[in-house]
Structures are given as C-alpha cells and as structure tokens.
C-alpha atoms as a PDB file:
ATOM      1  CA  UNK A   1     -11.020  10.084   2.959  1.00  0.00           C
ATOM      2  CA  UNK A   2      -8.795  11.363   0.575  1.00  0.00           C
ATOM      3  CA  UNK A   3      -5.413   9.477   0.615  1.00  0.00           C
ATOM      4  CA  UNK A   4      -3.886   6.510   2.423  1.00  0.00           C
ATOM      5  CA  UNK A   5      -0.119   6.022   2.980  1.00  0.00           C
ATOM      6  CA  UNK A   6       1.590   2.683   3.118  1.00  0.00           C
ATOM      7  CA  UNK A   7       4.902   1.895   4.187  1.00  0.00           C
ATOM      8  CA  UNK A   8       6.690  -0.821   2.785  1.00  0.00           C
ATOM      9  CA  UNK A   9       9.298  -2.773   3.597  1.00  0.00           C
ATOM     10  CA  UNK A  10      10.707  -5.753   2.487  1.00  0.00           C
ATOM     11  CA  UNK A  11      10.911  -9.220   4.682  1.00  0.00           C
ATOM     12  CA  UNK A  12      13.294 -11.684   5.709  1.00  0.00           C
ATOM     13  CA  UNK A  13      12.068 -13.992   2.894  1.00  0.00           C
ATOM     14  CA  UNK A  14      12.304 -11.244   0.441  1.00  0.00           C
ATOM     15  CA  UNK A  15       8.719 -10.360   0.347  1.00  0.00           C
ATOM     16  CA  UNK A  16       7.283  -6.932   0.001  1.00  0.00           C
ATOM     17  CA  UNK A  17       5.258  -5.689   2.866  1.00  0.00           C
ATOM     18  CA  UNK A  18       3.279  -2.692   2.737  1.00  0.00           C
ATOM     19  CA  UNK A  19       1.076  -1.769   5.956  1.00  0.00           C
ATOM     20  CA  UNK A  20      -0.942   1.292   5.969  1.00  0.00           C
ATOM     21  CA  UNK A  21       0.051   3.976   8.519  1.00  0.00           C
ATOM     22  CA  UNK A  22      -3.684   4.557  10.001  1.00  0.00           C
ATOM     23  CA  UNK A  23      -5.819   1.850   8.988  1.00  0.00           C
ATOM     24  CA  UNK A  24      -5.221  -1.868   9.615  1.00  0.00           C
ATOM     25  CA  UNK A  25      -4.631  -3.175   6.134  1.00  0.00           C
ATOM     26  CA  UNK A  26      -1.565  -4.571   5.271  1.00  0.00           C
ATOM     27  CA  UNK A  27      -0.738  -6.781   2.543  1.00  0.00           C
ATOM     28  CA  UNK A  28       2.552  -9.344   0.613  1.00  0.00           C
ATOM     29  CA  UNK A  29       3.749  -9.401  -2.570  1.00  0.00           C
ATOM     30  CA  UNK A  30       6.508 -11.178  -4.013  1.00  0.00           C
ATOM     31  CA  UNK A  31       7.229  -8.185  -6.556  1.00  0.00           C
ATOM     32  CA  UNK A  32       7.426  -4.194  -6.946  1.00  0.00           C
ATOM     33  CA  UNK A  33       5.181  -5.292 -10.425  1.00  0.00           C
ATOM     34  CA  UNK A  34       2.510  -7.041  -7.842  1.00  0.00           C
ATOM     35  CA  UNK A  35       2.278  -4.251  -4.943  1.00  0.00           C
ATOM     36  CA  UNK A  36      -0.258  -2.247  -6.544  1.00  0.00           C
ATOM     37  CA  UNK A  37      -2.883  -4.940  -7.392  1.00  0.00           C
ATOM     38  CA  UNK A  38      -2.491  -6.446  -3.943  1.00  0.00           C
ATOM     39  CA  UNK A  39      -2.819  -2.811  -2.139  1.00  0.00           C
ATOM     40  CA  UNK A  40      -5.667  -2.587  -4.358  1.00  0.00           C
ATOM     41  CA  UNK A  41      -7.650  -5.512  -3.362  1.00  0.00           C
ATOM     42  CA  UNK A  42      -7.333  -5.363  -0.018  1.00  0.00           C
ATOM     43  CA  UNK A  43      -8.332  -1.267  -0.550  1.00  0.00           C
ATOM     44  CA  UNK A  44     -11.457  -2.313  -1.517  1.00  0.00           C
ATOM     45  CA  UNK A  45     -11.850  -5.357   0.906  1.00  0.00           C
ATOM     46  CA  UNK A  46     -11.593  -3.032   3.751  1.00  0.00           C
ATOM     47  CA  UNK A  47     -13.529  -0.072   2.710  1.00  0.00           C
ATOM     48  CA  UNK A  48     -16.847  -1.866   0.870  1.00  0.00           C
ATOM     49  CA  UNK A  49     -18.756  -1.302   3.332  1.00  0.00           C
ATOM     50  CA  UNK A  50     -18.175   2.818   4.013  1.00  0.00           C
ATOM     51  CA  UNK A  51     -17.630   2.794   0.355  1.00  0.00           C
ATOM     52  CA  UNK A  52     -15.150   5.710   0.885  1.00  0.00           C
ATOM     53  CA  UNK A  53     -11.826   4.248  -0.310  1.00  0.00           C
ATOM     54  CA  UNK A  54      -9.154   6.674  -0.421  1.00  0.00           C
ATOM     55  CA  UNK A  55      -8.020   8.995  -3.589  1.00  0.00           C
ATOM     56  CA  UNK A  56      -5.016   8.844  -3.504  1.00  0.00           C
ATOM     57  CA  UNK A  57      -2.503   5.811  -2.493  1.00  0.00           C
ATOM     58  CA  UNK A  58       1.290   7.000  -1.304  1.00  0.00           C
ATOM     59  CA  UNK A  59       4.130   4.178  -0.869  1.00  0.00           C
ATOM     60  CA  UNK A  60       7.248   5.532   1.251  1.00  0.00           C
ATOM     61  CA  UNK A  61       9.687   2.444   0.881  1.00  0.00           C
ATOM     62  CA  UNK A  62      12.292   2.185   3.414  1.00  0.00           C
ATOM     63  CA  UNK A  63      15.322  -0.298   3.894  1.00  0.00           C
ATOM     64  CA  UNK A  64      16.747  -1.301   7.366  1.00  0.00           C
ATOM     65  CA  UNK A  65      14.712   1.925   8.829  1.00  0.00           C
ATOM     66  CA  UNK A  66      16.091   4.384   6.006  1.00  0.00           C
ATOM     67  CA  UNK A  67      13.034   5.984   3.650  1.00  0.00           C
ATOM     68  CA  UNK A  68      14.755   4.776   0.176  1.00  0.00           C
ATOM     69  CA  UNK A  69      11.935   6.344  -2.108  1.00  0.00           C
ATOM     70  CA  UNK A  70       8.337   7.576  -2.479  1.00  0.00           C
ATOM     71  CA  UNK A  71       5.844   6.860  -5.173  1.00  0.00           C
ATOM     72  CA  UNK A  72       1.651   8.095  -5.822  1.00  0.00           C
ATOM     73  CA  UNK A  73      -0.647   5.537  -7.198  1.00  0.00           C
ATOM     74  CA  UNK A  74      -3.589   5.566  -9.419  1.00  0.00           C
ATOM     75  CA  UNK A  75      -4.782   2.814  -8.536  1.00  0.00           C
ATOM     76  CA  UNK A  76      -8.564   3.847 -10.036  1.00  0.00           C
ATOM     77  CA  UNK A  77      -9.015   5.336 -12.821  1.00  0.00           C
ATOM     78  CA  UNK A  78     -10.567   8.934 -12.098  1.00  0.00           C
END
C-alpha cells in the first residue's frame, strides 16, 4: 500500500474526525495540531500485523459536505 486518504470533518462537539476512505480506521482529536499524531497511532495499530502501513497520508477536510482544503502528511520519516 502506498497511500491512505482520510476525510475529516469536524463534530457537533467541535471535535475533529478523520475516517479513512477504504480501511476502517477512524480516529478524534480535539485540534488541527493533534490530527496527525492520532492518525498516526491508530496507522500503526491497524497495520502491525501486515506491517505495510501506507506511504503516504492525504487529509481532504470538508465543512457541511463542501471539500474546504487538502493537505499530504509525513507522518514517518523516509
């Protein structure tokens, strides 16, 4: 696997979620500063067992349905 794309979103309470578009992972954070460590984590929570976690990490953020922006993370240093 070579990249993963979340969508995020945020919640009633204010929360960021992001939820990947093909695999079930999806994950909370209370902060745009907190998104990546949490996406992290639960990146390497769901793939430790194939050991194949993805390359690349896109975030399309979207508000009331509307894709607001896009962002790439390096999440692991290469």
């Amino acid at each position: 696997m070579t990249e993963l794309v979340f969508q995020v979103e945020e919640s009633p309470d204010g929360r960021l979620v992001a939820r990947a578009v093909d695999k079930a992972i999806a994950v909370e954070a209370d902060s745009v500063e907190e998104l990546p460590a949490e996406i992290r984590d639960a990146i390497d929570r769901h793939f430790a067992a194939a050991g194949a976690r993805p390359d690349t990490v896109h975030l399309y953020f979207f508000h009331e349905g509307a894709l607001m922006s896009t962002c790439t993370l390096a999440l692991w240093p290469s």
